[in-house]
N, C-alpha and C. Protein backbone atom coordinates (compact mmCIF):
# COMPACT_ATOMS: atom_id res chain seq x y z
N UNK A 1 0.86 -1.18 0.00
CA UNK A 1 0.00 0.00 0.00
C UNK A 1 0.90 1.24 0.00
N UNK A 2 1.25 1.66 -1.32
CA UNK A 2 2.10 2.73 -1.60
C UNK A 2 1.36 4.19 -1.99
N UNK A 3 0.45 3.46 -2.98
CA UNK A 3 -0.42 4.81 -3.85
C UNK A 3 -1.70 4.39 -3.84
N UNK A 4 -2.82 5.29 -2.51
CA UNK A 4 -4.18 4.54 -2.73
C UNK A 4 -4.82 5.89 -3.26
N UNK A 5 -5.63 5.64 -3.87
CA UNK A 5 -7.07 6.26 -4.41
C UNK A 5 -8.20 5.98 -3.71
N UNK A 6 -8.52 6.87 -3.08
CA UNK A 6 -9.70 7.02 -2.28
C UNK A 6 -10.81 7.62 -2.91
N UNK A 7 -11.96 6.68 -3.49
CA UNK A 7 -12.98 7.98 -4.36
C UNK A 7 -14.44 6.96 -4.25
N UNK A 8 -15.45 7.59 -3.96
CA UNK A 8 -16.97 7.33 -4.31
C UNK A 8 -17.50 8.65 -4.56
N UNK A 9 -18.97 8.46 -4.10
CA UNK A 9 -19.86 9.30 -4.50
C UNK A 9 -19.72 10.42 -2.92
N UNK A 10 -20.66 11.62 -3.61
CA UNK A 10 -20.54 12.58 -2.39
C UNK A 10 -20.80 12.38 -1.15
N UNK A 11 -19.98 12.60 -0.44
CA UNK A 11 -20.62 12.52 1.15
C UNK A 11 -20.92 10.82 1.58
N UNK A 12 -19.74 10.34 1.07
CA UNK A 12 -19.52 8.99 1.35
C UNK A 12 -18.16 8.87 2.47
N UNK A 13 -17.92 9.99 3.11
CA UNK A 13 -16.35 9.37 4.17
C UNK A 13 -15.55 9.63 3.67
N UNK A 14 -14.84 9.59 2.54
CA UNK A 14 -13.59 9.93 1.64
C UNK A 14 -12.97 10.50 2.27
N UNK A 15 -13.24 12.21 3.16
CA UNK A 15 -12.13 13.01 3.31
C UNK A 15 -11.72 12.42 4.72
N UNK A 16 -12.55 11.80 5.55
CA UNK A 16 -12.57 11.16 6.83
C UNK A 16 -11.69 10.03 7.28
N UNK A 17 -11.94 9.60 5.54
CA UNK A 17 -11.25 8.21 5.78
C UNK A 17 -10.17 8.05 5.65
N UNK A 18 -9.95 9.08 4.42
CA UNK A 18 -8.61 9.26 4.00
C UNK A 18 -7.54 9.93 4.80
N UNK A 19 -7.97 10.63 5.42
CA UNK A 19 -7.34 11.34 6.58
C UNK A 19 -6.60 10.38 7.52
N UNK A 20 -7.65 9.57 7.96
CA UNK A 20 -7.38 8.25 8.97
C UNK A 20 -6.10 7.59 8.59
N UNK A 21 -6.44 7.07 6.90
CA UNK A 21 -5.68 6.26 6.06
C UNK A 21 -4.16 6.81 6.52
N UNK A 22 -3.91 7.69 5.96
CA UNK A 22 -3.25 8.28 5.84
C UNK A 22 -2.34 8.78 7.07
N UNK A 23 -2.82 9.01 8.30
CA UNK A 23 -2.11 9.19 9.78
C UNK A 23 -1.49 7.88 10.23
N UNK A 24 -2.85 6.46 9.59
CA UNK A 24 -2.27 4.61 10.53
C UNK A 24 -1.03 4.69 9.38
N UNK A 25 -0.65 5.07 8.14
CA UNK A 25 -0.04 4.61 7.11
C UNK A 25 1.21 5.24 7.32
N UNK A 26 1.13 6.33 7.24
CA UNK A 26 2.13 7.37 6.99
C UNK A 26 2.91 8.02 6.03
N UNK A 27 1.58 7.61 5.19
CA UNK A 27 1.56 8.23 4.05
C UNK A 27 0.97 9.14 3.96
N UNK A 28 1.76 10.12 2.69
CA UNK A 28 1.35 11.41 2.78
C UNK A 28 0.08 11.77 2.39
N UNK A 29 -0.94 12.52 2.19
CA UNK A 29 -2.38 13.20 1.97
C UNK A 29 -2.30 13.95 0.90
N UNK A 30 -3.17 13.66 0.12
CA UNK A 30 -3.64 14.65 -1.13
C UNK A 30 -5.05 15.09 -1.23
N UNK A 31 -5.50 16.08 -0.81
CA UNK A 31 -7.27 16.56 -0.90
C UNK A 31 -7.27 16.82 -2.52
N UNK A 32 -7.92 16.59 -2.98
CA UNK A 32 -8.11 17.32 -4.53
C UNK A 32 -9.20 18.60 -4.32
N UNK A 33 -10.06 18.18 -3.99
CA UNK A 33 -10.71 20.09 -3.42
C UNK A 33 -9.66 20.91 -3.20
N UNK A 34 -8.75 20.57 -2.19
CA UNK A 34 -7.75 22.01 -1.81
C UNK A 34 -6.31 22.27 -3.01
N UNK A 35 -6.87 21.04 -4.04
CA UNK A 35 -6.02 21.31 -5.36
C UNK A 35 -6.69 21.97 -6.45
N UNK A 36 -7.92 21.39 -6.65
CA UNK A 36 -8.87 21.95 -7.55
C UNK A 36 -9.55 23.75 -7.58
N UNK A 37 -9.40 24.27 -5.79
CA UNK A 37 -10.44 25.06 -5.66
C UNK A 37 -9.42 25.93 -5.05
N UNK A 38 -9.63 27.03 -5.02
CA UNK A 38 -8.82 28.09 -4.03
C UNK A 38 -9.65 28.46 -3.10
N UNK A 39 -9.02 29.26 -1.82
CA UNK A 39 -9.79 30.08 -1.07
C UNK A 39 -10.98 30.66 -1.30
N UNK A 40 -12.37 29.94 -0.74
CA UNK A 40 -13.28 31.02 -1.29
C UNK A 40 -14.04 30.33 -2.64
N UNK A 41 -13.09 28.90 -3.12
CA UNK A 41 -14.04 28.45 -3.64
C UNK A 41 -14.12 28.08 -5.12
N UNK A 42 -13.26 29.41 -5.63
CA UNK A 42 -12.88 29.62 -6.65
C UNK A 42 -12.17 28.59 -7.50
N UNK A 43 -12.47 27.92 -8.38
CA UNK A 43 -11.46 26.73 -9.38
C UNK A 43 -10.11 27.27 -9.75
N UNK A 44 -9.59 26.44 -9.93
CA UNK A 44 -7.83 26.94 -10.05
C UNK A 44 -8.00 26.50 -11.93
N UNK A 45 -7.20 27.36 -12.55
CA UNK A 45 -7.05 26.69 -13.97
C UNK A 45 -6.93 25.24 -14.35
N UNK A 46 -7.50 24.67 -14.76
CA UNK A 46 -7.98 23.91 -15.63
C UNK A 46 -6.31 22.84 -15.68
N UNK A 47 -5.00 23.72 -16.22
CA UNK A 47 -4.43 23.80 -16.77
C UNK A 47 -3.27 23.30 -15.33
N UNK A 48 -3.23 24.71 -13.94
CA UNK A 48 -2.79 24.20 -12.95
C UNK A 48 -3.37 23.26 -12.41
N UNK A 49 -4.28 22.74 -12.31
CA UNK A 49 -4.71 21.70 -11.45
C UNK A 49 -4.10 20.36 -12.35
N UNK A 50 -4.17 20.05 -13.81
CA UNK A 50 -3.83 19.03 -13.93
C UNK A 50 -2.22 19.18 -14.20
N UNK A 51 -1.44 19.81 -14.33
CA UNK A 51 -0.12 19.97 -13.98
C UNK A 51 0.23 19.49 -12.68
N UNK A 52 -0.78 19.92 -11.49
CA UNK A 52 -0.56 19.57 -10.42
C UNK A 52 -1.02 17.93 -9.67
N UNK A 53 -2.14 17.91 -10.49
CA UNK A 53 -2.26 15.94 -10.06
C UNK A 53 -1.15 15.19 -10.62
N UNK A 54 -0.80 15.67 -12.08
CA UNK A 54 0.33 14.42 -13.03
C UNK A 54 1.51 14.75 -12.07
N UNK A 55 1.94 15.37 -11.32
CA UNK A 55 3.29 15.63 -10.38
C UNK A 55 2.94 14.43 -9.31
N UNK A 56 1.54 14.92 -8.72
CA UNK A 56 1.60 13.77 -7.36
C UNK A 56 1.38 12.51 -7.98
N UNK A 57 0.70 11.97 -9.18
CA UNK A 57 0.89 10.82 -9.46
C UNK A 57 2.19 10.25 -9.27
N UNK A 58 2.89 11.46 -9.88
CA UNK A 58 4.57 10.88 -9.94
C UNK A 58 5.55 10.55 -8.92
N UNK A 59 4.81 10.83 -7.70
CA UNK A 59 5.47 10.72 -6.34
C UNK A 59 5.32 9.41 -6.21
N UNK A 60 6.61 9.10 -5.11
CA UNK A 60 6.56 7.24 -4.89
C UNK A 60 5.56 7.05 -3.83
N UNK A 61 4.63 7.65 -3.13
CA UNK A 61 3.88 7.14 -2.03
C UNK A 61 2.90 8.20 -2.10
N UNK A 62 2.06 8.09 -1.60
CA UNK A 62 0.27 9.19 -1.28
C UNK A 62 -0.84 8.22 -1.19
N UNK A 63 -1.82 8.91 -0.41
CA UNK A 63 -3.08 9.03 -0.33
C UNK A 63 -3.80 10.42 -1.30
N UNK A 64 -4.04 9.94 -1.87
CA UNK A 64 -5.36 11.08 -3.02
C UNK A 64 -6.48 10.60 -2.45
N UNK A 65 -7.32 11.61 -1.95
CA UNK A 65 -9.24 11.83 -1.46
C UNK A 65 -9.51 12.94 -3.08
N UNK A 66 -10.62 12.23 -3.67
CA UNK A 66 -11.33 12.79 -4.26
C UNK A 66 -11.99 12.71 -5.32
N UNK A 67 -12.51 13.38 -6.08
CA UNK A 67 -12.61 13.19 -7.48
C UNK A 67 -12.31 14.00 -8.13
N UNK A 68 -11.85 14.96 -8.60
CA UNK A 68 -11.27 16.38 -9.23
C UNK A 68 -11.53 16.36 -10.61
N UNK A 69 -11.66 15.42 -11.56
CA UNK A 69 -12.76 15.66 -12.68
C UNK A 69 -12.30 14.12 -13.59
N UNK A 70 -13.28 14.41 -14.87
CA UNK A 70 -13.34 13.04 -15.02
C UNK A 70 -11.93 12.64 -15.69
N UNK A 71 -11.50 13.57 -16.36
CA UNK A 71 -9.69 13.17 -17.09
C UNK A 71 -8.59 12.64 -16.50
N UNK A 72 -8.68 13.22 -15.12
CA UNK A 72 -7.99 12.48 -13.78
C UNK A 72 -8.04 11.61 -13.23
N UNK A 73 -9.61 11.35 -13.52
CA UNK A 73 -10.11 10.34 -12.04
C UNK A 73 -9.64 9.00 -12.27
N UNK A 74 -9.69 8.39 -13.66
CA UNK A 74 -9.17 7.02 -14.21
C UNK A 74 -7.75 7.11 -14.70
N UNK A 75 -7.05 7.76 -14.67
CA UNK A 75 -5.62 8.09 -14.52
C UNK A 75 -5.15 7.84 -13.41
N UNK A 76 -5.88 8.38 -12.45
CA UNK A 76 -5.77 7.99 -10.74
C UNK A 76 -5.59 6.85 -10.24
N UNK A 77 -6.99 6.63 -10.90
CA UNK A 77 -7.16 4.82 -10.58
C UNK A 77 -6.44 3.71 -10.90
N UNK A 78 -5.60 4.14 -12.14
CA UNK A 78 -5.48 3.39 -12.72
C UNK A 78 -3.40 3.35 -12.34
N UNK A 79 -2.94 4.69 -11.68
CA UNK A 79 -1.86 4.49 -10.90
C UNK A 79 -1.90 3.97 -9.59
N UNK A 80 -3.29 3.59 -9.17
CA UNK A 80 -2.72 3.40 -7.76
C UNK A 80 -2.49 2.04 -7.33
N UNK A 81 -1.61 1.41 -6.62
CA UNK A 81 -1.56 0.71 -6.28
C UNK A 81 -2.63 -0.29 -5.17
N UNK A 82 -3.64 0.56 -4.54
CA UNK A 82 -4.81 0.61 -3.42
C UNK A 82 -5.68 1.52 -4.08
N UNK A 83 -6.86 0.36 -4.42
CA UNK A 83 -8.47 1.29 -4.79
C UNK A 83 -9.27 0.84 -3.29
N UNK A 84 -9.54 2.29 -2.72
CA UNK A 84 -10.58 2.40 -1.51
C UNK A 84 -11.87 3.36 -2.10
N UNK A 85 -12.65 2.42 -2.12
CA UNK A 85 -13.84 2.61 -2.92
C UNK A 85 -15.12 2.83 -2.06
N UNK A 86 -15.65 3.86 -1.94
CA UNK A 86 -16.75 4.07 -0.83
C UNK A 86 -17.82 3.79 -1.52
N UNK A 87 -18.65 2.57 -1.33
CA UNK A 87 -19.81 2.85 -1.83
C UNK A 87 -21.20 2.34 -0.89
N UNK A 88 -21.60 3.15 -0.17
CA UNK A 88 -22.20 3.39 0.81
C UNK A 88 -23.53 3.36 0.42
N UNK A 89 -24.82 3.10 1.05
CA UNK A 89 -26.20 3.31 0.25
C UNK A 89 -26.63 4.64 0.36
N UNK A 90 -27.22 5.02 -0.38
CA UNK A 90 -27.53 6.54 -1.19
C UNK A 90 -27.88 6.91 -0.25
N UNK A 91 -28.93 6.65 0.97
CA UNK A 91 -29.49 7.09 1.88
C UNK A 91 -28.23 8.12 2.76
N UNK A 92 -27.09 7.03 3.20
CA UNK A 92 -26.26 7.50 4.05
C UNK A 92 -25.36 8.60 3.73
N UNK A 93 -25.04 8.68 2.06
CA UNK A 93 -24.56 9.47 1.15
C UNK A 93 -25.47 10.86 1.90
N UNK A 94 -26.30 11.00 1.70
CA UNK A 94 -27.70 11.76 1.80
C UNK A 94 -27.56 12.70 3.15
N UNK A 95 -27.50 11.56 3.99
CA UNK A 95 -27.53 11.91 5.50
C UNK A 95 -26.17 12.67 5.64
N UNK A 96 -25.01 12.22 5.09
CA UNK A 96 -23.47 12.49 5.85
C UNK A 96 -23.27 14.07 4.75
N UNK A 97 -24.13 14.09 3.56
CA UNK A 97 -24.26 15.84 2.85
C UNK A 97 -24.63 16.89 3.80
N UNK A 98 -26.24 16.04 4.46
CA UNK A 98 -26.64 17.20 5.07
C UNK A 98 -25.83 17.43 6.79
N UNK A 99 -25.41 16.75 7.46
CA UNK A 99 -24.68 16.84 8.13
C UNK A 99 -23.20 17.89 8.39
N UNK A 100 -22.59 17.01 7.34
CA UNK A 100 -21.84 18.62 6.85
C UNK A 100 -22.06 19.70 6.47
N UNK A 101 -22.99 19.62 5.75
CA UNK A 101 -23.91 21.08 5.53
C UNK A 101 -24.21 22.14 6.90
N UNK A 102 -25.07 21.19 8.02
CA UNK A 102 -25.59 22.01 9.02
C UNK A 102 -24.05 22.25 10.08
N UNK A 103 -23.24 21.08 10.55
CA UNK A 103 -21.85 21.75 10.81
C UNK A 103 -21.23 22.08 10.41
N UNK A 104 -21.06 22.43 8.78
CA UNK A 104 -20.18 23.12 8.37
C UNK A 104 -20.55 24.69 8.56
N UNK A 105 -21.52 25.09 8.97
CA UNK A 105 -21.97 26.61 8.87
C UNK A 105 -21.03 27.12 10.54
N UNK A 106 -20.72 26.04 11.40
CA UNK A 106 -20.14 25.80 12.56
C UNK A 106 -18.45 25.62 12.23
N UNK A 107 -18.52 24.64 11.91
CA UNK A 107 -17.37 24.79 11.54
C UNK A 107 -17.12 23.84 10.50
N UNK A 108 -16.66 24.33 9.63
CA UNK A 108 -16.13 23.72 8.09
C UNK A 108 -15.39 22.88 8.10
N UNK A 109 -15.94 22.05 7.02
CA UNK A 109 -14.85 20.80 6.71
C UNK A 109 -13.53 21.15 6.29
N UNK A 110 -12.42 20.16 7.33
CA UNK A 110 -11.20 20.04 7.30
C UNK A 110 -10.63 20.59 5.42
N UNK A 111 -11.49 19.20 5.04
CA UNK A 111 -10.75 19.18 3.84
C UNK A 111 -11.35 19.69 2.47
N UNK A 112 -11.74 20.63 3.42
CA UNK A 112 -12.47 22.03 1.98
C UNK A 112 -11.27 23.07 2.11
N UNK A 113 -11.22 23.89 1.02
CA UNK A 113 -10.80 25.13 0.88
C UNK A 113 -10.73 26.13 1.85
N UNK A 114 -10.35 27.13 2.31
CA UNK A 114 -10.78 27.96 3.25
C UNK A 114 -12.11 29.03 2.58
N UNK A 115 -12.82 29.14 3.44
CA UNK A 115 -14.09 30.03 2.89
C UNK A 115 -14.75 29.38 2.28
N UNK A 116 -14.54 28.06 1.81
CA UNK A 116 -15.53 27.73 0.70
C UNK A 116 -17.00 27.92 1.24
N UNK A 117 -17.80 27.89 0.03
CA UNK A 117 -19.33 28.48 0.06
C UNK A 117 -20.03 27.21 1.14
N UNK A 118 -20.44 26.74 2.17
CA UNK A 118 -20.88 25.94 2.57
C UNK A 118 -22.36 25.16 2.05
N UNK A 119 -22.99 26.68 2.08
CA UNK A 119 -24.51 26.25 0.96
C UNK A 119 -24.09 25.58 -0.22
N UNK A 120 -23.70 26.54 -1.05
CA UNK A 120 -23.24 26.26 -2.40
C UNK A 120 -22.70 25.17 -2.81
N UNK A 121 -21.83 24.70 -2.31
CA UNK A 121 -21.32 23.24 -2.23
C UNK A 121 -21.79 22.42 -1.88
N UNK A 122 -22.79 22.88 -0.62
CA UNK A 122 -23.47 21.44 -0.33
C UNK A 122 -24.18 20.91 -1.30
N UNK A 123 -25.03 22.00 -1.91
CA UNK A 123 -26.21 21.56 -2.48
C UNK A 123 -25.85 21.22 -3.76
N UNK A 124 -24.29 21.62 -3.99
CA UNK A 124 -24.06 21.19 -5.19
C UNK A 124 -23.66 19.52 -5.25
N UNK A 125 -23.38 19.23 -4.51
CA UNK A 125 -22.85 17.72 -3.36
C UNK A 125 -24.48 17.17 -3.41
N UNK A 126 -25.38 17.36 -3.40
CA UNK A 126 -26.60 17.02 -3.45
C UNK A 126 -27.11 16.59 -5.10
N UNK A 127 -26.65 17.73 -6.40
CA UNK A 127 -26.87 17.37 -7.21
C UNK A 127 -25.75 16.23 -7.83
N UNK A 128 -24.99 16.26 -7.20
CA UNK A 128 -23.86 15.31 -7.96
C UNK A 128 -23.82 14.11 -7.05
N UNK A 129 -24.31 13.76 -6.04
CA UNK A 129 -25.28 12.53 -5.64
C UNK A 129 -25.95 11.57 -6.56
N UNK A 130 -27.00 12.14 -7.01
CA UNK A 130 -27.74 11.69 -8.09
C UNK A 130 -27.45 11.71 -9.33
N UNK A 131 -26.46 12.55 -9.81
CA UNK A 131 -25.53 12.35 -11.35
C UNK A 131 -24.50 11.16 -11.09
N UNK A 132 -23.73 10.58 -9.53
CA UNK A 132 -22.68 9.71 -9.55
C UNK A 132 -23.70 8.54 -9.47
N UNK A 133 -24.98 8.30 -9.06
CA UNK A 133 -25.07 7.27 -8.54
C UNK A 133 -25.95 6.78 -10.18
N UNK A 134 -26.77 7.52 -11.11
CA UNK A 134 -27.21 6.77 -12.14
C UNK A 134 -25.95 6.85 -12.92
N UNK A 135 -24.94 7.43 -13.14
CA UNK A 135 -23.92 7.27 -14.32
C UNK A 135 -22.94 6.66 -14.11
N UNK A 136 -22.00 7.15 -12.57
CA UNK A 136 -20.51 6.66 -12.50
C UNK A 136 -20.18 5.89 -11.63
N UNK A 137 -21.25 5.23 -10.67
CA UNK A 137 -21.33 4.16 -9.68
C UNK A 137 -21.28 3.32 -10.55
N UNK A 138 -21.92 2.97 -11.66
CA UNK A 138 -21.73 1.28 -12.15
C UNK A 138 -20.52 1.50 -12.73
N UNK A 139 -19.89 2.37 -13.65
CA UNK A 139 -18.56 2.75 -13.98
C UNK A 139 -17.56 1.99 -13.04
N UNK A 140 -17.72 2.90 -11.77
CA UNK A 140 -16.96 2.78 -10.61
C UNK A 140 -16.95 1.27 -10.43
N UNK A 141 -18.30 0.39 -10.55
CA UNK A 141 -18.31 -0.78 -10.21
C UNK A 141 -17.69 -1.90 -11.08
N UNK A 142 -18.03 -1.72 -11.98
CA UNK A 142 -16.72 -2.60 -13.45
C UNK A 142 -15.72 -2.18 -13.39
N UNK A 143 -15.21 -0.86 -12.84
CA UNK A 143 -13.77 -0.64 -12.74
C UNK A 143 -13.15 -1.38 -11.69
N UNK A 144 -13.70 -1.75 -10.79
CA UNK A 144 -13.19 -2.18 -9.27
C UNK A 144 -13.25 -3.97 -9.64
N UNK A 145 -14.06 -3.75 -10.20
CA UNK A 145 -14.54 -5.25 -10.51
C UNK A 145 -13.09 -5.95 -11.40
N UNK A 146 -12.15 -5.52 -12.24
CA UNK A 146 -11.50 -5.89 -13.09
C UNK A 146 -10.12 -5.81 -12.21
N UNK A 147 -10.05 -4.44 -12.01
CA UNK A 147 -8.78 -4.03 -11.11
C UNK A 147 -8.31 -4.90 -9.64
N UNK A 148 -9.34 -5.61 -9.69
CA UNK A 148 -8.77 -7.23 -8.77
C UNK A 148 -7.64 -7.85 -9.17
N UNK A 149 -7.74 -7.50 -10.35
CA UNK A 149 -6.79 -8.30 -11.05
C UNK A 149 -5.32 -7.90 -10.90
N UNK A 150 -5.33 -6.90 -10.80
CA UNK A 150 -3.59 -6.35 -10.87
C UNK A 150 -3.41 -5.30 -9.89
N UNK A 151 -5.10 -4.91 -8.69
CA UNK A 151 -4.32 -3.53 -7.74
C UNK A 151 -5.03 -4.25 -6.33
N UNK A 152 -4.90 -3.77 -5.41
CA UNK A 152 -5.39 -4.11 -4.22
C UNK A 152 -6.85 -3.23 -4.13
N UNK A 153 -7.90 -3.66 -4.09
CA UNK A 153 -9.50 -3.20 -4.20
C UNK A 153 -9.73 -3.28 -2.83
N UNK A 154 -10.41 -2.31 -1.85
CA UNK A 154 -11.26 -2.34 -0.92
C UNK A 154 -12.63 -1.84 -1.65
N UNK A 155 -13.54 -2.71 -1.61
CA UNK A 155 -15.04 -2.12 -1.93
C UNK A 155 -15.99 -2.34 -0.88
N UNK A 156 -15.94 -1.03 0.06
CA UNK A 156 -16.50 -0.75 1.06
C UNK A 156 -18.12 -0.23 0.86
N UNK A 157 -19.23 -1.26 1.09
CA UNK A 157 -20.62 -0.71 1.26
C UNK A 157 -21.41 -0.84 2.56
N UNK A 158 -20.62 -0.58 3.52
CA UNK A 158 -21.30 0.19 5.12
C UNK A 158 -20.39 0.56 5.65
N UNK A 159 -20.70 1.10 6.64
CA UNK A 159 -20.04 1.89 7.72
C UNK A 159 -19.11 0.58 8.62
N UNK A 160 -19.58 -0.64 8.73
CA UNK A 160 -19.13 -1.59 9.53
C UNK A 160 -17.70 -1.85 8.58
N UNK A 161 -17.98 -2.22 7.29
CA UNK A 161 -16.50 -2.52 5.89
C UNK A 161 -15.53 -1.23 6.28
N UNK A 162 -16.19 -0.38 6.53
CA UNK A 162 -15.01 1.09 6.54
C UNK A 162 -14.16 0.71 8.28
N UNK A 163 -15.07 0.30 8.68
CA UNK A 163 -14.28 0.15 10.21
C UNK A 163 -13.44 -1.26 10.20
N UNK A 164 -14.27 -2.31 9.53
CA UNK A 164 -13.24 -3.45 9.44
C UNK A 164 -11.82 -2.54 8.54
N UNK A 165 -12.36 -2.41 7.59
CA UNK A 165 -11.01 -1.61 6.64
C UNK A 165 -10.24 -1.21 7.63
N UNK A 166 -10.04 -0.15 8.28
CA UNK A 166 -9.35 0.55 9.50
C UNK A 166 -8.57 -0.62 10.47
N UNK A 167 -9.46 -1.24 10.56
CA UNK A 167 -8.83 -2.59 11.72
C UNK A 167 -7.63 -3.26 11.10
N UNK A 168 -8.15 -3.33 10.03
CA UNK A 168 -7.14 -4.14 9.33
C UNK A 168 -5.77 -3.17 8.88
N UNK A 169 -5.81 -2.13 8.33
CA UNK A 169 -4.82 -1.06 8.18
C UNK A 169 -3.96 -1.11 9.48
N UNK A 170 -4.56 -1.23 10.79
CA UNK A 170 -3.81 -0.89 12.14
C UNK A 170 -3.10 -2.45 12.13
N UNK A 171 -4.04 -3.16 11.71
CA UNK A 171 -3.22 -4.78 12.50
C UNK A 171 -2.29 -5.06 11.17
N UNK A 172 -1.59 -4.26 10.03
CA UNK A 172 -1.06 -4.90 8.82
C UNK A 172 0.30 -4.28 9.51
């Protein structure tokens, strides 16, 4: 476990988990929000941001949380040595949006931007819920499905798989 990719749908644990991942491992952290977005929210060029993922691909060790767009995302996947795959039922997706939503007006997620729009994002995290789960969840799911073959797959669908996951990270 050198290079994992951490990615599902919104408001599935990702930045939570990866965080975790990443402290038992000691390997280093990559947010793609705080690559993708500046202070406040704002997208970074098009141009810097993917200059800036093809660098950390190139590093010998990381944790990447995210999805940062679709040109990346299977480039990602497809370097990492560890796919941690959240796929949680839509409901909980649902629940863990609005959650952050109502504490983030309290206090903001770690692994957002500074300032980012809390509304704005959420609800945009709300529409891209329902765009990942009819289009890029089964994607996601034939991709994971094959990549048995040659990467290490966690395909996590509850909260109990994410905590076995963890157990097992501490006892490896």
């Amino acid at each position: 476990m050198k290079k994992v990719a951490v990615f599902g749908n919104s408001g599935g644990g990702k930045s939570t988990l990866s965080a975790q991942l990443a402290e038992l491992t000691g390997l280093p952290l990559y947010v793609l929000d705080k690559i993708q977005y500046k202070a406040g929210g704002e997208k970074v060029p098009q141009a810097v941001y993917r200059q800036t993922h093809d660098q950390l691909l190139r590093e010998e060790t990381w944790v990447i949380d995210g999805f940062g767009c679709m040109e990346t995302l299977w480039e990602r996947l497809k370097a990492a040595d560890t796919l941690v795959y959240l796929n949680l039922p839509l409901y909980i997706h649902f629940a863990w949006v609005t959650k952050r939503m109502v504490t983030g007006f309290v206090q903001p997620p770690s692994s957002w931007p500074e300032q980012s729009p809390i509304l704005e994002s959420s609800l945009n995290s709300y529409r891209t819920l329902w765009l990942c789960h009819r289009h890029l969840t089964p994607r996601y799911r034939n991709f994971v499905q094959q990549a048995r073959e040659t990467q290490t797959v966690y395909h996590l669908r509850s909260v109990s798989d994410i905590s076995a996951f963890l157990t097992t990270v501490v006892n490896s």
